[in-house]
Protein backbone atom coordinates (compact mmCIF):
# COMPACT_ATOMS: atom_id res chain seq x y z
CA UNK A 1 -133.37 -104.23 58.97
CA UNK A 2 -133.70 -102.07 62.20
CA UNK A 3 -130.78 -104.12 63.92
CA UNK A 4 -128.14 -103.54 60.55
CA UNK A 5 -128.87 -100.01 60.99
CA UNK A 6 -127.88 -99.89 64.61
CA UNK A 7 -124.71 -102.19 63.69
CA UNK A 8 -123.66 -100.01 60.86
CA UNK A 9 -123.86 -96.72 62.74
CA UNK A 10 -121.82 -97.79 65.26
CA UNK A 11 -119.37 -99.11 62.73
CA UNK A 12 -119.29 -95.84 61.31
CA UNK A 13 -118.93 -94.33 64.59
CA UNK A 14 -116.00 -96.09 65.61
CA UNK A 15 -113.78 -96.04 62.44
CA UNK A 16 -114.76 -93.15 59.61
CA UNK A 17 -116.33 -89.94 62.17
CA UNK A 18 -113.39 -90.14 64.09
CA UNK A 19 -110.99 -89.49 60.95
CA UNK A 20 -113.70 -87.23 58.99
CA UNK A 21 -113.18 -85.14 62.28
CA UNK A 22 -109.61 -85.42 62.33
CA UNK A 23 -109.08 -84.68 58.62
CA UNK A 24 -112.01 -81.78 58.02
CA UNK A 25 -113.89 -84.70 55.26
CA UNK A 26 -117.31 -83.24 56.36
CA UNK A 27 -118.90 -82.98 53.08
CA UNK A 28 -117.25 -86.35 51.45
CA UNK A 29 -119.03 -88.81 54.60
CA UNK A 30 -122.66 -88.44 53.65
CA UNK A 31 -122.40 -90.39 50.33
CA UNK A 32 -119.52 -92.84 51.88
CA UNK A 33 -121.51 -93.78 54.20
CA UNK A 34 -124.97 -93.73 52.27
CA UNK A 35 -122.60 -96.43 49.94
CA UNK A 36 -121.77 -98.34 52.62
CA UNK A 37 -125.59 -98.40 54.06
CA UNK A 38 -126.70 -99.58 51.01
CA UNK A 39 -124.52 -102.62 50.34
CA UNK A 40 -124.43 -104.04 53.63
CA UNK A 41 -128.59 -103.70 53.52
CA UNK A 42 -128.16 -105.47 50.19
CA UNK A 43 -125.39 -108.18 51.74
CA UNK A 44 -127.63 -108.63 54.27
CA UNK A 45 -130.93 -108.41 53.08
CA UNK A 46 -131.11 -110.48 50.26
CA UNK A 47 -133.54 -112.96 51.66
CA UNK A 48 -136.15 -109.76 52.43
CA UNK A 49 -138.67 -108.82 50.24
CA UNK A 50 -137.99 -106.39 47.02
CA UNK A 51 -141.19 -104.54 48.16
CA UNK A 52 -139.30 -102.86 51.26
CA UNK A 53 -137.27 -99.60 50.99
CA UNK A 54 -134.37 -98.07 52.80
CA UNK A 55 -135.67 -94.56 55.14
CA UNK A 56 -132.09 -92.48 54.28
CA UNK A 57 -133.22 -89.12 54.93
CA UNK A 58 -133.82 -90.44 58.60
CA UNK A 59 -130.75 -91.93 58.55
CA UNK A 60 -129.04 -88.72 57.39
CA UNK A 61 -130.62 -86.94 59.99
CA UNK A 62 -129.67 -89.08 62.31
CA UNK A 63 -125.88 -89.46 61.42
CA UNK A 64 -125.90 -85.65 61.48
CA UNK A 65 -126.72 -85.51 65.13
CA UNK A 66 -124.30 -87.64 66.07
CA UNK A 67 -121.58 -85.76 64.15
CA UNK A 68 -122.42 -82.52 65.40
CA UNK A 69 -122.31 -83.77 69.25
CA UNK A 70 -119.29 -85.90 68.86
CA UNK A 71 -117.05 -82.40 67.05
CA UNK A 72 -118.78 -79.57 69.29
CA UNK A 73 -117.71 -82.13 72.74
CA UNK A 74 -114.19 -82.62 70.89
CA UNK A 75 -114.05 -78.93 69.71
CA UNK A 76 -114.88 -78.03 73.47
CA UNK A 77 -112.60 -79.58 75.35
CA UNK A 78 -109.56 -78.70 72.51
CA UNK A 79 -111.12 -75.17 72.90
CA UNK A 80 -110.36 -75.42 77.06
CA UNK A 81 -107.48 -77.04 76.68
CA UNK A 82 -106.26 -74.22 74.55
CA UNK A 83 -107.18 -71.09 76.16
CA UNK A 84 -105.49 -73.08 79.09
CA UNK A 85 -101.96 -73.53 77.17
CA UNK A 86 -102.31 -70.08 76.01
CA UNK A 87 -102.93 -69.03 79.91
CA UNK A 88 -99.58 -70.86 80.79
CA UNK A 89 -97.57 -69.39 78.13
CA UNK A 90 -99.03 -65.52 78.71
CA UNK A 91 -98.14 -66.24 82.58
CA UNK A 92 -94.86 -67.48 81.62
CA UNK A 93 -94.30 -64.30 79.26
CA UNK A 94 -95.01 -61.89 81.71
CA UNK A 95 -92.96 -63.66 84.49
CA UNK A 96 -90.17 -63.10 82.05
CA UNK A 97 -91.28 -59.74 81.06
CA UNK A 98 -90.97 -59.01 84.75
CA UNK A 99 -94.24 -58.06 85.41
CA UNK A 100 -95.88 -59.13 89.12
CA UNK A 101 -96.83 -62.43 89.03
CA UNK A 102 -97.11 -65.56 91.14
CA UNK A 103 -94.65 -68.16 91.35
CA UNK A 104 -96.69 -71.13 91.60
CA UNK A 105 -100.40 -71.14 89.89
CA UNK A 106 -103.12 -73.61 90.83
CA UNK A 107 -105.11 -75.58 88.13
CA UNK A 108 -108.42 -73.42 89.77
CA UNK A 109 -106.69 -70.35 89.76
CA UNK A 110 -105.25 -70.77 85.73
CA UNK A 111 -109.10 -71.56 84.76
CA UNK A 112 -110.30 -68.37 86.42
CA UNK A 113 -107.39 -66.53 84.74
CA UNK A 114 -109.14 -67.60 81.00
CA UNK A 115 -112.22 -66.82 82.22
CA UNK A 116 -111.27 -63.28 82.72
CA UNK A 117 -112.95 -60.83 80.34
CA UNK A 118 -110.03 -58.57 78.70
CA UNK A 119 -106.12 -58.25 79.34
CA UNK A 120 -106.62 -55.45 82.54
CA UNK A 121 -108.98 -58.16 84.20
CA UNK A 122 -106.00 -60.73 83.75
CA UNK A 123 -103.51 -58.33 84.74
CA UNK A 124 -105.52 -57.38 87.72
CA UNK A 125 -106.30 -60.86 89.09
CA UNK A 126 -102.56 -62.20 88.80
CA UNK A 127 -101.34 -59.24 90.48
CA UNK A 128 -103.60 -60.23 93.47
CA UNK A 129 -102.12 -63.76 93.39
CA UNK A 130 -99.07 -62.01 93.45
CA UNK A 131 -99.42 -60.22 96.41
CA UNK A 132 -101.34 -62.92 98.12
CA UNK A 133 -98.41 -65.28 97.62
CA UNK A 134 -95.56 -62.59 98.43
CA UNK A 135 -97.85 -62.04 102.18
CA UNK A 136 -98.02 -65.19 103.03
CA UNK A 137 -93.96 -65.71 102.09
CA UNK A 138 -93.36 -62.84 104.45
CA UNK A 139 -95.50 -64.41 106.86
CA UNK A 140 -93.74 -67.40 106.79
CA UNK A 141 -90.21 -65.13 107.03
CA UNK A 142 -90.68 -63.72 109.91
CA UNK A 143 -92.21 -66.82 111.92
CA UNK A 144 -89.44 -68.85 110.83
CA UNK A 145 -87.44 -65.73 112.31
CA UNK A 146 -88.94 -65.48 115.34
CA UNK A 147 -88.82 -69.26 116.05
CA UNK A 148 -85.00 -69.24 115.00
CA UNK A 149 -84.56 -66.26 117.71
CA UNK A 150 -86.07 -67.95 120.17
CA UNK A 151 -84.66 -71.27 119.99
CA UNK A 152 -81.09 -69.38 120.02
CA UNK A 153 -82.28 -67.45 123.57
CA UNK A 154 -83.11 -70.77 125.01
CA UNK A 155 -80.25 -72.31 123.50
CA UNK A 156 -77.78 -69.61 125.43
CA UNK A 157 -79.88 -69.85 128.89
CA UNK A 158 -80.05 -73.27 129.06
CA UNK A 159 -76.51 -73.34 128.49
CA UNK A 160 -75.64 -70.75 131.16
CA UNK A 161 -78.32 -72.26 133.81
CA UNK A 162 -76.86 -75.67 133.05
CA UNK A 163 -73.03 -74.57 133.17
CA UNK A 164 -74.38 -72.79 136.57
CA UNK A 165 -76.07 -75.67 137.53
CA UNK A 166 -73.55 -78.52 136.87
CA UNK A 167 -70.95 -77.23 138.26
CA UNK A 168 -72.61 -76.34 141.71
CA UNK A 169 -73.96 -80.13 141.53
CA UNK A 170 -70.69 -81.41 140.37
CA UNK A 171 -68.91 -79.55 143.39
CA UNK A 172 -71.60 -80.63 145.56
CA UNK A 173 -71.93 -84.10 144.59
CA UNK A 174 -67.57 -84.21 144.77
CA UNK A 175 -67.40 -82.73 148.20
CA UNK A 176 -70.42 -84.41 149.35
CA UNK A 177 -68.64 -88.02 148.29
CA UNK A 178 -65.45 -87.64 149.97
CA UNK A 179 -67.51 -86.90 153.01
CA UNK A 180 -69.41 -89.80 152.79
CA UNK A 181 -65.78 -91.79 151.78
CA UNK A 182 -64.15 -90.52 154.75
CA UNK A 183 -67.15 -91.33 156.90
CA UNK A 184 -66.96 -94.93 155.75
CA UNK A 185 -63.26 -95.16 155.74
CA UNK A 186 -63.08 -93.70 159.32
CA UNK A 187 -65.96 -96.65 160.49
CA UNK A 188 -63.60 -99.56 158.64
CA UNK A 189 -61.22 -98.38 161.60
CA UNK A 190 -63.02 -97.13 164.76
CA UNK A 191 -67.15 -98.38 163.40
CA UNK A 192 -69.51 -101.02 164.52
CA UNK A 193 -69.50 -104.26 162.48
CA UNK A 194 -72.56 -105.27 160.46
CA UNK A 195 -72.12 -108.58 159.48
CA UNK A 196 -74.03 -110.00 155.97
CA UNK A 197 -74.59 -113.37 155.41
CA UNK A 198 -73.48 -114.86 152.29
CA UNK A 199 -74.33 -118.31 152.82
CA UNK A 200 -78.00 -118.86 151.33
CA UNK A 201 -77.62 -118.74 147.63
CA UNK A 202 -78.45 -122.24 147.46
CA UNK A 203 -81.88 -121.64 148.91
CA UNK A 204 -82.85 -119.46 146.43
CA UNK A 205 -83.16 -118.85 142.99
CA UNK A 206 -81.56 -116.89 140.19
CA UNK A 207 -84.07 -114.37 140.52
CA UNK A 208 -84.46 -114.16 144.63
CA UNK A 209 -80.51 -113.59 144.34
CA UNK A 210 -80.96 -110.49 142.12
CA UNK A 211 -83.28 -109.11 144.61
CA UNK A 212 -81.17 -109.57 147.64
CA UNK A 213 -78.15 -108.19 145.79
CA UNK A 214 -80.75 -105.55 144.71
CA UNK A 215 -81.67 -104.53 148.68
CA UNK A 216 -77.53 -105.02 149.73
CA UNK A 217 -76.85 -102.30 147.08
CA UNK A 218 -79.16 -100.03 148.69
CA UNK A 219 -78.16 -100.75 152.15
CA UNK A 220 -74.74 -100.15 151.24
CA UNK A 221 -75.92 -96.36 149.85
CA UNK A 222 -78.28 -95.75 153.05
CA UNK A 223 -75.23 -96.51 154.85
CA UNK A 224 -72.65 -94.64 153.41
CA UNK A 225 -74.71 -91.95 153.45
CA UNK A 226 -75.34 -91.67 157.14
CA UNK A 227 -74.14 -89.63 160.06
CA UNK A 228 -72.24 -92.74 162.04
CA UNK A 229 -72.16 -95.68 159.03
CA UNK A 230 -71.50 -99.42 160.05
CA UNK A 231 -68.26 -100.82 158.60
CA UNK A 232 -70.09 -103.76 156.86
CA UNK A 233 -68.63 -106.96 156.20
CA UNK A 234 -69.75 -109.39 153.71
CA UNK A 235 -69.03 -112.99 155.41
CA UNK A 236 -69.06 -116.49 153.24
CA UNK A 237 -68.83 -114.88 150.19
CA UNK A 238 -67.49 -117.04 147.12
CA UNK A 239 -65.74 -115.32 144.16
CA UNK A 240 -67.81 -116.30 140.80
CA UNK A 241 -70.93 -116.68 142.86
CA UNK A 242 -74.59 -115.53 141.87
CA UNK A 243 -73.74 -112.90 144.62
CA UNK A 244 -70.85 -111.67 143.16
CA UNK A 245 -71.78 -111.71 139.36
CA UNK A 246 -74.71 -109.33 140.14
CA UNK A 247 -72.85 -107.43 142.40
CA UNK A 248 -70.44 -106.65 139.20
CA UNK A 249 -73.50 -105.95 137.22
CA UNK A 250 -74.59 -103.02 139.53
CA UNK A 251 -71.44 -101.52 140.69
CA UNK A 252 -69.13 -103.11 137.48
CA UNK A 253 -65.68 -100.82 138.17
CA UNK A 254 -66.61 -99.13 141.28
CA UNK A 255 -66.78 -103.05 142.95
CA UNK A 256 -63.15 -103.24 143.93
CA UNK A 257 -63.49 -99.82 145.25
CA UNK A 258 -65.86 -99.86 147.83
CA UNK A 259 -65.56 -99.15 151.57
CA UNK A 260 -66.40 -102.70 153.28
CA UNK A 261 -65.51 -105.65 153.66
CA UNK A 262 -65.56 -108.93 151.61
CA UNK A 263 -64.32 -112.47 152.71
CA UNK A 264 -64.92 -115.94 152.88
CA UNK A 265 -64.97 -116.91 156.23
CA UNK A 266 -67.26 -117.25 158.33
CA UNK A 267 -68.34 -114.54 160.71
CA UNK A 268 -67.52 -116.85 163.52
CA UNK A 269 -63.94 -116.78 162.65
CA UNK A 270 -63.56 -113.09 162.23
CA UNK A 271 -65.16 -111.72 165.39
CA UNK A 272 -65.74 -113.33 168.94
CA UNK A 273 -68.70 -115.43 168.97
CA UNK A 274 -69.89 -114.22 172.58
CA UNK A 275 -70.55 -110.42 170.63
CA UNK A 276 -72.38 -112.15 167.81
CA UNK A 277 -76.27 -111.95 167.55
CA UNK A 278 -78.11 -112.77 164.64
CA UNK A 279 -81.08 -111.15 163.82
CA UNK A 280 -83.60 -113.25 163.10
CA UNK A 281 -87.70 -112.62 162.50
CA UNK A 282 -88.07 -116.74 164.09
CA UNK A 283 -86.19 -116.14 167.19
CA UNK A 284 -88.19 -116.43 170.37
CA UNK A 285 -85.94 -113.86 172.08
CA UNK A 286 -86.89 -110.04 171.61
CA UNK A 287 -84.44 -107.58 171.15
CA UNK A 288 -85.16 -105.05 173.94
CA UNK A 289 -82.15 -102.39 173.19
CA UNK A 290 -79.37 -101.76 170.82
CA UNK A 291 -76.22 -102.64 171.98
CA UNK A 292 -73.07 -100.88 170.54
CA UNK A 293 -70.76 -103.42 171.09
CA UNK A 294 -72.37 -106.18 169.77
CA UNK A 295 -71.82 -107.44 166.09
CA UNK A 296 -75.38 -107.79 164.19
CA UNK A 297 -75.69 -110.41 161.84
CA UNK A 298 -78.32 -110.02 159.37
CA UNK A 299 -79.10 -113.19 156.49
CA UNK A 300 -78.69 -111.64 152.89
CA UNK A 301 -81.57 -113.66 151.40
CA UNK A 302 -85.44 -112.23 150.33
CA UNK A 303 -88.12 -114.29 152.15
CA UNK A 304 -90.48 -115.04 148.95
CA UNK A 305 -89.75 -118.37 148.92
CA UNK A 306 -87.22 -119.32 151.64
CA UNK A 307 -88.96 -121.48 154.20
CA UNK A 308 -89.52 -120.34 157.80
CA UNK A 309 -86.79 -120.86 160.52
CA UNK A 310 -84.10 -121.24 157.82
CA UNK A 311 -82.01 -118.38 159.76
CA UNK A 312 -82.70 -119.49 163.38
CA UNK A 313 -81.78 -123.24 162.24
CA UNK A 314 -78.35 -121.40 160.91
CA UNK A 315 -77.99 -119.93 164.26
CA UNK A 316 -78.56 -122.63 166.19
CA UNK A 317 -76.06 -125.15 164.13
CA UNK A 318 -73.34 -122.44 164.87
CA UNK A 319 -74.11 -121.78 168.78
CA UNK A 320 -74.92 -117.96 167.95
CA UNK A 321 -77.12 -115.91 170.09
CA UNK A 322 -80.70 -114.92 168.24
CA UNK A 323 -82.74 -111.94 168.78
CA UNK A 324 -85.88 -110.50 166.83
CA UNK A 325 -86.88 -106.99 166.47
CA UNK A 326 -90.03 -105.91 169.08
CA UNK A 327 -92.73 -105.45 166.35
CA UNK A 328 -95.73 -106.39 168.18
CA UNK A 329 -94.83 -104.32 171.25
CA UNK A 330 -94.27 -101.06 169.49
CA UNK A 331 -96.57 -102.02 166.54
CA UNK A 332 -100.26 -103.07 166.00
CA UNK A 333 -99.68 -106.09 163.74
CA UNK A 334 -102.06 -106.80 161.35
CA UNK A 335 -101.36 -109.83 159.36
CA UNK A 336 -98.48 -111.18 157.46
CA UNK A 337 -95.01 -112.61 158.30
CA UNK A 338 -92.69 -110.42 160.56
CA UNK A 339 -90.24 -110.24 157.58
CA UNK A 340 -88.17 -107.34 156.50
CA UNK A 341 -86.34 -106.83 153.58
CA UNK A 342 -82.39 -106.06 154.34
CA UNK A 343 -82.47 -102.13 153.43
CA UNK A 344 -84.96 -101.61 155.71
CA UNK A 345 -83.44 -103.27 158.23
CA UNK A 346 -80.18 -101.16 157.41
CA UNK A 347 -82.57 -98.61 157.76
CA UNK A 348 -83.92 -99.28 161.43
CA UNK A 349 -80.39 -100.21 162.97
CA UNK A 350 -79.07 -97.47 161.52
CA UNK A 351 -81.45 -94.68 163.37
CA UNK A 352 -81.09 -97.52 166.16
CA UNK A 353 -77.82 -96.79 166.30
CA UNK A 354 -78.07 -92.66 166.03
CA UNK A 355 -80.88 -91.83 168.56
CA UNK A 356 -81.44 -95.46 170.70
CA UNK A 357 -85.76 -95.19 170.13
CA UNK A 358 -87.60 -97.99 168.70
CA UNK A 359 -90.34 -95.54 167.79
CA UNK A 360 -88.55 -93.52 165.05
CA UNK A 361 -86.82 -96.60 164.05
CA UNK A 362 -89.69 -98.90 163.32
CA UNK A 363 -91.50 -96.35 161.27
CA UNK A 364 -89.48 -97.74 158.36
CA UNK A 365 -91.61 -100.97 158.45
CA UNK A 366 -94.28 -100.16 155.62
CA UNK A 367 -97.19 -99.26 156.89
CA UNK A 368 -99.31 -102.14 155.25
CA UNK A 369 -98.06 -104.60 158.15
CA UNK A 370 -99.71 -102.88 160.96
CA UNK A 371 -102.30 -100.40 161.86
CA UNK A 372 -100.30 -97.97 163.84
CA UNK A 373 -97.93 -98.10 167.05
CA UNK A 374 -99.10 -99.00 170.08
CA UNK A 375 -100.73 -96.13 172.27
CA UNK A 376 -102.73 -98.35 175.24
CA UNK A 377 -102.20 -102.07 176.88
CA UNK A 378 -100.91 -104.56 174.25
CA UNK A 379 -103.52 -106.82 175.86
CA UNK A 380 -106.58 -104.62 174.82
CA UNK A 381 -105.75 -103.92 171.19
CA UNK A 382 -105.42 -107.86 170.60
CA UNK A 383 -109.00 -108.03 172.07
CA UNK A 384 -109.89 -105.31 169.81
CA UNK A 385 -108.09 -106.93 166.84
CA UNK A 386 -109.49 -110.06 167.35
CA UNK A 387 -112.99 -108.68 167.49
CA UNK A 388 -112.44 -106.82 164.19
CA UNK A 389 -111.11 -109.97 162.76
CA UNK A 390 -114.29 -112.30 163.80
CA UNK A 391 -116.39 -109.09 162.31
CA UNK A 392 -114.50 -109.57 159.08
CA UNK A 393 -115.13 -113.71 158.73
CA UNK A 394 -118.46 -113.30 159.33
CA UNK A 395 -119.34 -114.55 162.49
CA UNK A 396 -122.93 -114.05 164.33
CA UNK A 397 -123.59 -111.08 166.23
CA UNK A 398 -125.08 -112.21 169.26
CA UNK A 399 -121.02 -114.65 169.78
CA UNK A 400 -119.57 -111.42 168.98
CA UNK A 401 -121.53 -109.49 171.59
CA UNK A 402 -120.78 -111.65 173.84
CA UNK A 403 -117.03 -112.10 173.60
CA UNK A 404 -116.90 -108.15 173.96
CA UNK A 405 -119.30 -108.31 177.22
CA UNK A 406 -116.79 -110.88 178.39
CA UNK A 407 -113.50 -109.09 177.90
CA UNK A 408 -114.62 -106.09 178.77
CA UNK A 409 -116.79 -107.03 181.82
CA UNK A 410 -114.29 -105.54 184.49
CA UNK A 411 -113.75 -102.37 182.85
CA UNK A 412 -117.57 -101.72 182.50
CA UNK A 413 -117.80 -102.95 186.13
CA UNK A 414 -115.67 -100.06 187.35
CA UNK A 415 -117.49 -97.39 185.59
């Protein structure tokens, strides 16, 4: 009996309160429903016993409850949603009446507007808004103003500093170039030759060519950009070469317009081969001083992967004479291969070539290849250096001690 009750309340719940509250049939549900109590307890019940009788005033009571919550939550929320609408529509009224109001109204702010307590209250608070909103557009105004004003004052400097500016460079940069062209153009005619290799792309690869076009590009720049250039020739050089194709890649137009020389013959049949002297880091012959009219041959390749005596083997084949630069006896090697790359060889020969000492030239070698130039007996430091190096493998103290007692036995003699 207890779970019918439950079942019918909800059934009533869920189909007749929600019409009786839509259509106002307050007074007309009690009995309905009473009817329909009754015969589904008698559908339903007919197997219980006569004896047992239905509680309705509870029932009514109960019914009643849920009625009244069900129409004060509905009559609540029609009641906010109301007072809301009417909000809106006395907002919009006034906007139109011209009265000060805000533009644009919050949800927050249009429930504190219906929760004011008379019309001067309402008035009052949507003035505020008003004046709140027409601040802050002001606000805005004049940042947006000052930005704007700004942004034009930089606009016009910039544009006066840079019209300054550019054309002092551009003048600059214009007379500085034909300088530097007539500098060149005058060494094609009365200069010292600076022969390039050509002839090693096939020892290297794709990459190691980029490189060594990368160094001859900057060579080419330190050089047209000194006091007394070289007139620099490009010797064995093969039109649709690796050489070539990255040398359009870096110069494209300006290519055919540069200030050397580019052929393929060999150096040997352009200049004498008694003035020739390739430069060479495996040649057992030192170059002691720079002689101006000699023709310097440098090998355009990069040394990552080329094997050693590559050069001097070139040399040899052709009868040329070979020289190396004097690192170790202006320079406290300290480990590594005696290579260079080629701009800063262009780069020592160069300030060879302008003031004749090794020591201003040579400080172009980077400075991770040695430990400084050589102030006392070459003799001593590679003493020294091979002490430091034993130090540095680990080796006993006491056979360290001892090689220093023995090299330096006459010097501690005569003190």
């Amino acid at each position: 009996m207890q779970s019918a009750n439950v079942l019918l309340k909800k059934i009533v719940r869920s189909s007749i309160l929600p019409f009786a509250v839509q259509n106002g049939m307050k007074k007309d549900l009690f009995p309905l429903s009473r009817t329909l109590s009754l015969s589904l307890c008698l559908k339903q019940d007919n197997s219980s016993s006569p004896s047992e009788k239905l509680d309705l005033d509870a029932w009514k009571k109960v019914m009643k409850s849920g009625l009244q919550e069900e129409v004060s939550e509905t009559v609540s929320d029609r009641k906010e949603l109301s007072d809301m609408a009417a909000a809106r529509e006395l907002l919009e009224m006034w906007r139109l009446a011209g009265r000060s109001v805000p533009e644009h109204v919050s949800e927050e702010q249009l429930k504190t507007l219906t929760e004011c307590p008379s019309k001067s209250a309402k008035k009052k608070y949507l003035k505020y808004l008003y004046l709140k909103e027409l601040y802050k557009k002001n606000d805005k105004r004049k940042m947006d103003e000052k930005r704007q004003r700004r942004l034009e004052t930089e606009e016009q400097a910039s544009e006066t500093d840079e019209t300054k500016k550019h054309s002092f460079i551009y003048l600059l940069a214009s007379s500085m170039d034909r300088a530097y062209n007539w500098r060149v153009a005058q060494s094609m005619t009365f200069g010292q030759p600076l022969v390039f290799d050509m002839s090693f792309e096939k020892d290297m690869s794709v990459r190691e060519v980029a490189d060594t076009v990368r160094q001859l590009v900057l060579s080419e720049g330190f050089n047209r950009r000194s006091v007394d250039p070289f007139h620099i020739h490009f010797c064995n050089f093969q039109d649709d070469s690796l050489y070539h194709k990255e040398f359009i890649k870096h110069y494209k137009e300006a290519w055919g317009k540069l200030l050397i020389t580019v052929t393929d013959q060999c150096y040997t049949d352009v200049f004498p081969r008694d003035k020739l002297v390739y430069l060479t880091a495996d040649s057992p012959k030192v170059l002691k001083t720079f002689d101006h009219n000699k023709v310097y041959i440098v090998g355009s390749m990069v040394d990552k992967s080329i094997k050693t005596g590559v050069s001097l083997a070139h040399a040899k084949r052709l009868g040329l004479e070979t020289a190396a630069l004097p690192l170790e006896k202006y320079l406290l090697w300290n480990s590594g291969a005696k290579n260079l790359t080629l701009d800063q060889m262009m780069h020592i020969l160069l300030t060879l070539k302008d003031t004749g000492s090794w020591k201003k030239a040579l400080e172009f070698v980077p400075k991770r290849k040695h430990c400084g130039f050589v102030s006392t007996p070459v003799h001593e430091l590679k003493i020294t250096l091979n002490l430091i190096n034993m130090l540095k493998r680990g080796q006993r103290q006491e056979e360290v001690q001892k090689q220093f007692a023995k090299s330096y036995s006459k010097k501690l003699t005569r003190k």
